[in-house]
C-alpha atoms as a PDB file:
ATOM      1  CA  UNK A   1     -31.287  18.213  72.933  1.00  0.00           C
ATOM      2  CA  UNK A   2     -30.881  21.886  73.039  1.00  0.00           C
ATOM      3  CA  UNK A   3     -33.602  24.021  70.713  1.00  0.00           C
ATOM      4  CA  UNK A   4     -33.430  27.237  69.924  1.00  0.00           C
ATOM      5  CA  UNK A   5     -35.373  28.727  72.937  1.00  0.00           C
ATOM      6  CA  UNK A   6     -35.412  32.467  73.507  1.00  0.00           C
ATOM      7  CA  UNK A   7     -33.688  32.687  77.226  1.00  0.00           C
ATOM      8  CA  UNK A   8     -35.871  35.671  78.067  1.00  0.00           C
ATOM      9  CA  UNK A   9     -38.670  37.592  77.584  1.00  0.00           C
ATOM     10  CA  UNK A  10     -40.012  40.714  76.022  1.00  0.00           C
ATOM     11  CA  UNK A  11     -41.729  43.000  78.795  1.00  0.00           C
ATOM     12  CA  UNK A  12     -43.861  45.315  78.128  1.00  0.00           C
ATOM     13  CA  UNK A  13     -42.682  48.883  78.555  1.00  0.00           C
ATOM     14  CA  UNK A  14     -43.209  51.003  81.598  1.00  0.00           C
ATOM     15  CA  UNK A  15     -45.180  53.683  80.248  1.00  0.00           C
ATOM     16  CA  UNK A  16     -47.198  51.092  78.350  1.00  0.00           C
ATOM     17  CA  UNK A  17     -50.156  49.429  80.062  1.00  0.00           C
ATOM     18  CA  UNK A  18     -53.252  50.824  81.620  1.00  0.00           C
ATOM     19  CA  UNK A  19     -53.852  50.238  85.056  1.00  0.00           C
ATOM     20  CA  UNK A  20     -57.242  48.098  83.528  1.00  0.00           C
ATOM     21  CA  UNK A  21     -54.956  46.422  81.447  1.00  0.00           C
ATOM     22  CA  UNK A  22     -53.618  42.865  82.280  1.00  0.00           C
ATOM     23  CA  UNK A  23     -50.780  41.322  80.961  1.00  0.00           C
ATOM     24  CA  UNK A  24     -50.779  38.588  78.680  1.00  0.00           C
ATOM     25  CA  UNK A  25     -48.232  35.549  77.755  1.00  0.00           C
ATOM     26  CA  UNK A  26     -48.260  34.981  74.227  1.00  0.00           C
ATOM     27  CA  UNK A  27     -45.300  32.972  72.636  1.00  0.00           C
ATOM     28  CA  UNK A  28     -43.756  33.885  69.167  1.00  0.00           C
ATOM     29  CA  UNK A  29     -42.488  30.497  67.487  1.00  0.00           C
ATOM     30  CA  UNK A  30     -40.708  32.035  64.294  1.00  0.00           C
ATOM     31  CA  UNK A  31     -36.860  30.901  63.221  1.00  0.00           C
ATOM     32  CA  UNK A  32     -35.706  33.641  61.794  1.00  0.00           C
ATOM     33  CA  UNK A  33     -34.752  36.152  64.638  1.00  0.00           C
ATOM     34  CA  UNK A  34     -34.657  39.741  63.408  1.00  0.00           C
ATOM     35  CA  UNK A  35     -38.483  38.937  62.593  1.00  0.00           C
ATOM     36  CA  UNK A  36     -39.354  37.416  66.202  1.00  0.00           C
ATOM     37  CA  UNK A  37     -37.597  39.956  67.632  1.00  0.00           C
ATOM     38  CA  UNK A  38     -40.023  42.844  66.149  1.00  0.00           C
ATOM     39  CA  UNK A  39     -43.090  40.633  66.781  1.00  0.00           C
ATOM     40  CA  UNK A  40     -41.910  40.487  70.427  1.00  0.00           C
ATOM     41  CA  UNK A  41     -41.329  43.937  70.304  1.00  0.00           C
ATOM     42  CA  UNK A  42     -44.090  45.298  69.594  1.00  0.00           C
ATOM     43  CA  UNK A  43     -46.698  42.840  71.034  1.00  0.00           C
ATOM     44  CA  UNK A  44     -44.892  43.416  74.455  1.00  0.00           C
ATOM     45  CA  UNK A  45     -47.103  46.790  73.731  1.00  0.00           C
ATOM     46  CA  UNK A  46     -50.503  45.244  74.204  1.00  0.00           C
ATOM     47  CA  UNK A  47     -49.172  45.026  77.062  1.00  0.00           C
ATOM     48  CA  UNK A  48     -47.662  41.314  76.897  1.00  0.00           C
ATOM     49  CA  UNK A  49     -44.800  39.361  78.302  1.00  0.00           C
ATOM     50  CA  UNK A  50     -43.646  37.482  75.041  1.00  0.00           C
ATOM     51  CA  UNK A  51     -41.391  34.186  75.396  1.00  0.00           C
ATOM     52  CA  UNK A  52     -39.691  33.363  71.643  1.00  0.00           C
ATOM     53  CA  UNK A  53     -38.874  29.736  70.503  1.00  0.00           C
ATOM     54  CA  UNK A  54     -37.027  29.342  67.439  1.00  0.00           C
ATOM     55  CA  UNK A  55     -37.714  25.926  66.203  1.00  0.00           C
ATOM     56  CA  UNK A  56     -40.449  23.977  65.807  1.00  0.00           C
ATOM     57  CA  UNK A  57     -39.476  21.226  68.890  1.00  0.00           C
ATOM     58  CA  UNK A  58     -38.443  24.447  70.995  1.00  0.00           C
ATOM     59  CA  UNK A  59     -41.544  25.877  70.130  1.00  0.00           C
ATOM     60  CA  UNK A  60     -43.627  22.775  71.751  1.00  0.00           C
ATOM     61  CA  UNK A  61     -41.697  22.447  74.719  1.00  0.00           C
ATOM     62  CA  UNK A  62     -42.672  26.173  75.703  1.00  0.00           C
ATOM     63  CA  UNK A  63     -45.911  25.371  74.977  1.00  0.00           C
ATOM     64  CA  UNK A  64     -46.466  22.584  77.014  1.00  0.00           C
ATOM     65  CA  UNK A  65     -44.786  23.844  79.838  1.00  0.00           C
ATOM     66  CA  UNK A  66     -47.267  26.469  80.765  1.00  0.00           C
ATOM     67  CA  UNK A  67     -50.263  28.591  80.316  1.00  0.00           C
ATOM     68  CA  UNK A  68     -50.261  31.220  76.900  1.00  0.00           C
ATOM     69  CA  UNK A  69     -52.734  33.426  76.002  1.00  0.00           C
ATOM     70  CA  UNK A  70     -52.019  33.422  72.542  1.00  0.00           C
ATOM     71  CA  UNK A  71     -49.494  31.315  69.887  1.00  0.00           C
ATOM     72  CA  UNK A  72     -47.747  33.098  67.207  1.00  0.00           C
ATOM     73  CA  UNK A  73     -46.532  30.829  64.833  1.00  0.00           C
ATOM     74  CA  UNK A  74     -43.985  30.574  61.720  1.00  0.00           C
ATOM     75  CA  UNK A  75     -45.442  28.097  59.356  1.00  0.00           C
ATOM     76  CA  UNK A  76     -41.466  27.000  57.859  1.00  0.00           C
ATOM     77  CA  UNK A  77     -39.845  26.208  60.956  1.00  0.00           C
ATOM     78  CA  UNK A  78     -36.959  23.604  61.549  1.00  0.00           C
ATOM     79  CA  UNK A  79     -37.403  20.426  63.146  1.00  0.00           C
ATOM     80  CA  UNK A  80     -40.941  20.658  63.296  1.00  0.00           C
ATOM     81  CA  UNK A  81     -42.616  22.585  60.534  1.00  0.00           C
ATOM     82  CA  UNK A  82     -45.800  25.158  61.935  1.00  0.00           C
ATOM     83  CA  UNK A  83     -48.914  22.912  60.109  1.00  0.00           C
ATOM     84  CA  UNK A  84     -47.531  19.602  62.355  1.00  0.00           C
ATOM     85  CA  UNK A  85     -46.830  21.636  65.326  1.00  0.00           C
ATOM     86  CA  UNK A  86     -50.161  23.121  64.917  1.00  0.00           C
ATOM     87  CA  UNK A  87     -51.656  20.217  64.811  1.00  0.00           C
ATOM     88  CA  UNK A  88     -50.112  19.184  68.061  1.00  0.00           C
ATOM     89  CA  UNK A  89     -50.952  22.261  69.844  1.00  0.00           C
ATOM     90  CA  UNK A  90     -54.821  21.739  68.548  1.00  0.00           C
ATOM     91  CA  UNK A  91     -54.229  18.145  70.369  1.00  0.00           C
ATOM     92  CA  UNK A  92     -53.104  18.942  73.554  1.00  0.00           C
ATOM     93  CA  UNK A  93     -53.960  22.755  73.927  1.00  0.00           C
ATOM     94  CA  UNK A  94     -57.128  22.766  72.440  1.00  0.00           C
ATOM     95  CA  UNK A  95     -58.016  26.506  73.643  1.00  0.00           C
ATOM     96  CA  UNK A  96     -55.234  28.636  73.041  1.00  0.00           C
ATOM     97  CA  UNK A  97     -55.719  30.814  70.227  1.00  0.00           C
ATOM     98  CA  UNK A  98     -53.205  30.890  67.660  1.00  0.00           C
ATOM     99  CA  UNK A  99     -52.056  33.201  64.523  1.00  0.00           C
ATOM    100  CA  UNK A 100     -50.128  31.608  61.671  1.00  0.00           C
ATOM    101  CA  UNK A 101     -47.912  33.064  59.260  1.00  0.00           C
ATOM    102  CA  UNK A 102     -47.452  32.627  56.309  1.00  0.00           C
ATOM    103  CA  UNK A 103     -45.699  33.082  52.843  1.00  0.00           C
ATOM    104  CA  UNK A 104     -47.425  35.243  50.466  1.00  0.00           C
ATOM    105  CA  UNK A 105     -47.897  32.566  47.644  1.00  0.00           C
ATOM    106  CA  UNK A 106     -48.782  29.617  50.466  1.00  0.00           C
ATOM    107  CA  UNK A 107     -52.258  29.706  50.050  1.00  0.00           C
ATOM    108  CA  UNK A 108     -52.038  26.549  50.362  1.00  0.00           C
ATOM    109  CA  UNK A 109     -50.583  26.401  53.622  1.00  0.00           C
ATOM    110  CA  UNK A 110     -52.820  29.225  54.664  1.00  0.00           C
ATOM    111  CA  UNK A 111     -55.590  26.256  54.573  1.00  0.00           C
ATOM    112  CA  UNK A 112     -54.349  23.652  55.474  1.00  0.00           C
ATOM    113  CA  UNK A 113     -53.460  25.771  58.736  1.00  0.00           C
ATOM    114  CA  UNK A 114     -56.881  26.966  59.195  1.00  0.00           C
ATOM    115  CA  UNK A 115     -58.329  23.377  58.910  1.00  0.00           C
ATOM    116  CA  UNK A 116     -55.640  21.895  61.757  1.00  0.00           C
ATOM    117  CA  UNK A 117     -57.193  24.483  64.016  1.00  0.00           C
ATOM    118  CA  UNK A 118     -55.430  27.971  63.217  1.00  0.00           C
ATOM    119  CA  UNK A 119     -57.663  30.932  64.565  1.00  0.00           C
ATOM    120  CA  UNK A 120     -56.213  33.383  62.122  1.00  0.00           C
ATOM    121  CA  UNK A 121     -53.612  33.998  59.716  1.00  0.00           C
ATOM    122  CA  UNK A 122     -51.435  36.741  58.409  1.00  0.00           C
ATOM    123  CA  UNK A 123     -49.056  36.723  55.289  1.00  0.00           C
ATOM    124  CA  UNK A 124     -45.764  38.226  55.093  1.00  0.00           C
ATOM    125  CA  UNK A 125     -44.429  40.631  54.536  1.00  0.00           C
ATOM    126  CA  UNK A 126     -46.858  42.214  57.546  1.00  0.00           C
ATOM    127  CA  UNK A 127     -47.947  45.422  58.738  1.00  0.00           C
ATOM    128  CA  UNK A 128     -46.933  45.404  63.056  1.00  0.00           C
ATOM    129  CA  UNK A 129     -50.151  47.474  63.331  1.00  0.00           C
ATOM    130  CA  UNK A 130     -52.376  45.042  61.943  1.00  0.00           C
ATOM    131  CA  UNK A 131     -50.266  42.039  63.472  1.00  0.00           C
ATOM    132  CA  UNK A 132     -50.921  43.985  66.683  1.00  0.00           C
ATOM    133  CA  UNK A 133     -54.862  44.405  65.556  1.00  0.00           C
ATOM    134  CA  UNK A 134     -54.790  40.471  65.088  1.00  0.00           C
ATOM    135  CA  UNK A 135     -53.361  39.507  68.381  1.00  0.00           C
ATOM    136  CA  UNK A 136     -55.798  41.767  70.425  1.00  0.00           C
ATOM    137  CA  UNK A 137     -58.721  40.272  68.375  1.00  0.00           C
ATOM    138  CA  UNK A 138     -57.208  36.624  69.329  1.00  0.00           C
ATOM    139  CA  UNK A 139     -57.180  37.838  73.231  1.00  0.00           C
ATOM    140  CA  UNK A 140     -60.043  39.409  73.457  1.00  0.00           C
ATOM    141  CA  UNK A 141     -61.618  36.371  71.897  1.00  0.00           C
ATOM    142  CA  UNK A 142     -59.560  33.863  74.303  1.00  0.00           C
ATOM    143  CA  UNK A 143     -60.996  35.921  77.082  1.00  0.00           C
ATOM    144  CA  UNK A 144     -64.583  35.090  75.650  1.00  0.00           C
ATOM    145  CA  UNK A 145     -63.938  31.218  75.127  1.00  0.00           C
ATOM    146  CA  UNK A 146     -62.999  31.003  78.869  1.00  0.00           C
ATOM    147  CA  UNK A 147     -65.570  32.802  80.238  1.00  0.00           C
ATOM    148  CA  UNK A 148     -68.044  30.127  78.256  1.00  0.00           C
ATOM    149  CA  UNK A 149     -65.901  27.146  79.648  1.00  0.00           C
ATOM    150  CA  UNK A 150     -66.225  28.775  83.065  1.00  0.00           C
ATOM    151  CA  UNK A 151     -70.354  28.488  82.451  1.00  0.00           C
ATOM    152  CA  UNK A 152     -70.395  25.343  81.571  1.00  0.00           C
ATOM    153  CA  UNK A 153     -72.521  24.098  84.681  1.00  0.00           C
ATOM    154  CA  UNK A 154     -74.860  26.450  83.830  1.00  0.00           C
ATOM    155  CA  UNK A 155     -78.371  26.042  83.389  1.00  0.00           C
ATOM    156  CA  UNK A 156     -77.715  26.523  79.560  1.00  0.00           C
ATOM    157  CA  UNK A 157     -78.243  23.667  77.243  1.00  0.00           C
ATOM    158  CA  UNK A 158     -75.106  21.396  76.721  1.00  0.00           C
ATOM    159  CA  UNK A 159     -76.533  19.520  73.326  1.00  0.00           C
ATOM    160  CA  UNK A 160     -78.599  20.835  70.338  1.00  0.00           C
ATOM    161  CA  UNK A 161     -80.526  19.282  67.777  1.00  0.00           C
ATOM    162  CA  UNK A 162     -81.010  20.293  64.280  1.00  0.00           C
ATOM    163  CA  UNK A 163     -82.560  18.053  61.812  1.00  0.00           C
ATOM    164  CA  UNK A 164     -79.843  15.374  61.653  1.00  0.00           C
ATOM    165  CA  UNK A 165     -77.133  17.439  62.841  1.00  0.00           C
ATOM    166  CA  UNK A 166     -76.304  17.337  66.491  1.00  0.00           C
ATOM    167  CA  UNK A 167     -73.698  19.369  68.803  1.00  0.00           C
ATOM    168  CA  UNK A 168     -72.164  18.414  71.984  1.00  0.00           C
ATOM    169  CA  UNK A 169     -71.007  21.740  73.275  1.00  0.00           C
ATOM    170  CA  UNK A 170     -69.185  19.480  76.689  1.00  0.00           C
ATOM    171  CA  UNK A 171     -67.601  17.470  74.569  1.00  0.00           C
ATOM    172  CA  UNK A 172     -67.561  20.066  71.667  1.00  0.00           C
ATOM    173  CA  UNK A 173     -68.414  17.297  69.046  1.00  0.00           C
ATOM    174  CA  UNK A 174     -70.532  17.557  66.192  1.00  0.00           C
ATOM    175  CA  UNK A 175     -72.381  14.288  64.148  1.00  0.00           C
ATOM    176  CA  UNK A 176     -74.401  14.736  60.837  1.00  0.00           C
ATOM    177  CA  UNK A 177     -76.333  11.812  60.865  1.00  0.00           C
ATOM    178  CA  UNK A 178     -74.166   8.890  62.436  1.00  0.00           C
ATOM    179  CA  UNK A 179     -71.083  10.214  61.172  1.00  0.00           C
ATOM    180  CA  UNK A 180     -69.011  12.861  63.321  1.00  0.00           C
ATOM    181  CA  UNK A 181     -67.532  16.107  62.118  1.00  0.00           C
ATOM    182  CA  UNK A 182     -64.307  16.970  62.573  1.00  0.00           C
ATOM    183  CA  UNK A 183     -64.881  20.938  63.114  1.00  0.00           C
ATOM    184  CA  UNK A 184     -62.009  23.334  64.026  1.00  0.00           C
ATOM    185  CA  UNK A 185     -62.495  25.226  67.263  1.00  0.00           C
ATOM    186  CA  UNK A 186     -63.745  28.626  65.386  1.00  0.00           C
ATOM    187  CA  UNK A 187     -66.069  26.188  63.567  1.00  0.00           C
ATOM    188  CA  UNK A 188     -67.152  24.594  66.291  1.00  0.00           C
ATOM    189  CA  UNK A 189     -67.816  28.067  67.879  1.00  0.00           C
ATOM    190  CA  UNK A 190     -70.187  29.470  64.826  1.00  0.00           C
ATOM    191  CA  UNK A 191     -71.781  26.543  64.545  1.00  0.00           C
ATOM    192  CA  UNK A 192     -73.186  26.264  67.954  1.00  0.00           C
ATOM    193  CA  UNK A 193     -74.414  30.071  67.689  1.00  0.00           C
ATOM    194  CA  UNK A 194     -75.957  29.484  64.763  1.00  0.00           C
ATOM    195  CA  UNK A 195     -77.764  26.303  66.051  1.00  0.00           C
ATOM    196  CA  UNK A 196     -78.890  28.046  69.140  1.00  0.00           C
ATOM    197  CA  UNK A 197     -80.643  30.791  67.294  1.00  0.00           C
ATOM    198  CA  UNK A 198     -82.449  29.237  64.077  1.00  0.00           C
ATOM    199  CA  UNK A 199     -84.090  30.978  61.495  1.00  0.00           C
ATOM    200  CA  UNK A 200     -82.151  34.669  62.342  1.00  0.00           C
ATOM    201  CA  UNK A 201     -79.963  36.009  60.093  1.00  0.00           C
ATOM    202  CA  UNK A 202     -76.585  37.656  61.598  1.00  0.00           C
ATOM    203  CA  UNK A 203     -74.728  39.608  59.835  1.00  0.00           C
ATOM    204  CA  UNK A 204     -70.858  39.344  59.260  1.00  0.00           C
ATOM    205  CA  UNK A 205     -70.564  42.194  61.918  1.00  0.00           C
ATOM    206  CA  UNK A 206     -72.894  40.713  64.149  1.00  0.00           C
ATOM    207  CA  UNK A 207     -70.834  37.404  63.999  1.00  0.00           C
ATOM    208  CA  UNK A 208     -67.654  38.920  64.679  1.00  0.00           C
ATOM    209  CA  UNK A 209     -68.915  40.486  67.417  1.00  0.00           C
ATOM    210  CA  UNK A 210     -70.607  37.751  68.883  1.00  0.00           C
ATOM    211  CA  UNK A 211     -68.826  34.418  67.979  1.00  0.00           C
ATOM    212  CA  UNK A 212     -64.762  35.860  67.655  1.00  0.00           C
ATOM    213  CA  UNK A 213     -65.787  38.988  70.343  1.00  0.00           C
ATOM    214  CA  UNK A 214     -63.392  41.298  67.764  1.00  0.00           C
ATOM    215  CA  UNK A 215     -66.000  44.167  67.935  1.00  0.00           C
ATOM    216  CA  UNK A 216     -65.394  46.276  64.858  1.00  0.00           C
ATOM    217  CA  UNK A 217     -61.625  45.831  64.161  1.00  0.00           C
ATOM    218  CA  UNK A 218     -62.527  42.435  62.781  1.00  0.00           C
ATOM    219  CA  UNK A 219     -62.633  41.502  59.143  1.00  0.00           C
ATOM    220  CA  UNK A 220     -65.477  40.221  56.892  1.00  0.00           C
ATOM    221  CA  UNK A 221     -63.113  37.668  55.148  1.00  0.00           C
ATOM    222  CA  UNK A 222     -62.415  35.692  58.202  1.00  0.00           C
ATOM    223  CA  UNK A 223     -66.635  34.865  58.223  1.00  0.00           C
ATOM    224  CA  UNK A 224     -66.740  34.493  54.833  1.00  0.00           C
ATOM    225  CA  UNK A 225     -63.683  31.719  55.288  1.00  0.00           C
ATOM    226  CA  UNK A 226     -65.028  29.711  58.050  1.00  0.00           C
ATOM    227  CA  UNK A 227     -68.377  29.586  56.525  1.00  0.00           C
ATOM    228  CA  UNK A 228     -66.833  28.389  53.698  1.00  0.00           C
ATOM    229  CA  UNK A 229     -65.390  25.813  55.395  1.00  0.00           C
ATOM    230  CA  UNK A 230     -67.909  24.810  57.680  1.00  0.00           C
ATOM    231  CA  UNK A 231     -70.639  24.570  55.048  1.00  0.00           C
ATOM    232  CA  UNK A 232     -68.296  22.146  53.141  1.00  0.00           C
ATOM    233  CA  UNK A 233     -68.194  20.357  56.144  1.00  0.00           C
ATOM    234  CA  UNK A 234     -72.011  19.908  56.380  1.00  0.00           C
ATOM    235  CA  UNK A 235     -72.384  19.145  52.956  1.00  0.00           C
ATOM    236  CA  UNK A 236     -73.445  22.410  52.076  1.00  0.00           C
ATOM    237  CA  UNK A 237     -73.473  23.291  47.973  1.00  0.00           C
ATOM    238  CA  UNK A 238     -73.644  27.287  47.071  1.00  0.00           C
ATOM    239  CA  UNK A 239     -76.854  26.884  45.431  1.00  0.00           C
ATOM    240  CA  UNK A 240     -78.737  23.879  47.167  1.00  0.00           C
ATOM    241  CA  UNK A 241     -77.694  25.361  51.078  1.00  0.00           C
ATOM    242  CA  UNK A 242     -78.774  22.211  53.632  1.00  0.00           C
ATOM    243  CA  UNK A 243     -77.964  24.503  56.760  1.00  0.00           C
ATOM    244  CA  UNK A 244     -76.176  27.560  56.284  1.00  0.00           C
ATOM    245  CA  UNK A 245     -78.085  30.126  53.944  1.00  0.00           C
ATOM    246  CA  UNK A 246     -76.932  33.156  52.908  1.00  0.00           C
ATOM    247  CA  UNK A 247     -79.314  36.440  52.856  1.00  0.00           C
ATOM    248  CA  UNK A 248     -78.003  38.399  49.920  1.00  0.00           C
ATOM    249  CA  UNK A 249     -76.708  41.766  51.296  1.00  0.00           C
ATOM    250  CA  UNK A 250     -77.129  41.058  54.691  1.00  0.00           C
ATOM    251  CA  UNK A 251     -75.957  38.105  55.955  1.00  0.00           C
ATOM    252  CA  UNK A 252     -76.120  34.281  56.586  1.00  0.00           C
ATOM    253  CA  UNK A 253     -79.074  32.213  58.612  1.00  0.00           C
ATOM    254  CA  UNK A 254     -79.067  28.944  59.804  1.00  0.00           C
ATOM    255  CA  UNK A 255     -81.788  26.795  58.973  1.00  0.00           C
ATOM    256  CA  UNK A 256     -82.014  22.499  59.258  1.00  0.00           C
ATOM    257  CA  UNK A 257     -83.873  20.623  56.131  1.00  0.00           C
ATOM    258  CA  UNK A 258     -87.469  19.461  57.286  1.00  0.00           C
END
């Protein structure tokens, strides 16, 4: 069956990258072409080789076949809409960071993304400067992840224990009690930093900084999102906080029940 596969790439332009500057894959998965063709455009900036699938199916194939450092994906998509292919990718290529986007009035969709395993979204219509913005957070995070995969034999601890929550961070698994979690990568990620550090508060800066690596180009609303999400996940009510409290004005600080 033939998809609707980009036959080439975008290249980043000549007088583009650094010399420090390595070149990324990222693939744009986004049907309607005059839009993937600006994506590809301008993320070929970062610098970036950028492959474009326009179908959902298409989109999978080029996925499997090789290594990406980042997924840009349309969530209405023929053949296989983004939230199933999503879910697919989070299945079989659990690392790779990937951006969503989405309608302006799919809020819906916008979570339902986020809980399959999205990193980040962005709504059209979109600005390319902060689609840009997004995509280097997403690599610069990426580049963090691997780095922690690559210590993995380290003498660091691979399981925590909190009260009656426990993380796995080999098998990155998480059980509250005897029941397991089912916690999206970026969940996974905060929740293990908060476990290893008990009792301190981080602020939303700190976290971005330390848990997504975006520095200060982040934004407060993607913390304020997975915690959200995460402390649903653990039980957590607004006012009766089991693990995750907030600090008003400063922060959040994790903290197990006696």
């Amino acid at each position: 069956m033939n998809h609707a596969i980009a036959t080439g790439t975008f290249s980043p332009h000549p007088t583009t990258p650094r010399a420090d500057s390595a070149v990324r894959n990222i693939l744009v998965i986004e049907d309607e072409r005059d839009i993937a063709d600006l994506i590809a455009l301008h993320l070929s900036e970062l610098p970036a080789n950028v492959t474009i699938a326009h179908d959902g199916l298409g989109g999978l194939d080029l996925a499997m076949q090789r290594q990406w450092d980042a997924i840009v994906l349309d969530i209405r998509l023929p053949g296989l809409n983004g939230l199933d292919l999503c879910r697919e990718l989070r299945s079989k290529l659990s690392p790779v960071p990937i951006l969503m986007l989405t309608a302006r009035s799919g809020e819906l969709d916008r979570v339902l993304g986020l809980e399959l395993g999205a990193d980040d979204y962005l709504t059209k219509p979109f600005s390319v400067i902060e689609l840009q913005a997004r995509v280097k957070a997403l690599l610069r995070r990426s580049a963090i992840t691997t780095a922690a995969r690559n210590d993995a034999n380290s003498q660091k601890p691979t399981t925590l224990v909190q009260g009656h929550l426990k993380v796995d961070r080999l098998q990155r698994r998480a059980w509250l009690g005897q029941t397991e979690i089912t916690l999206a990568p970026r969940e996974f990620d905060l929740l293990w930093h908060f476990m290893q550090q008990p009792g301190r508060v981080f602020t939303r800066s700190e976290l971005l900084d330390e848990v997504w690596g975006l520095s200060h180009d982040g934004y407060d609303h993607t913390v304020n999102s997975h915690i959200n999400r995460l402390r649903s996940k653990l039980g957590d009510e607004r006012t009766d906080a089991g693990f995750i409290h907030t600090v008003w004005g400063v922060g959040y600080r994790f903290e197990a029940p006696a």
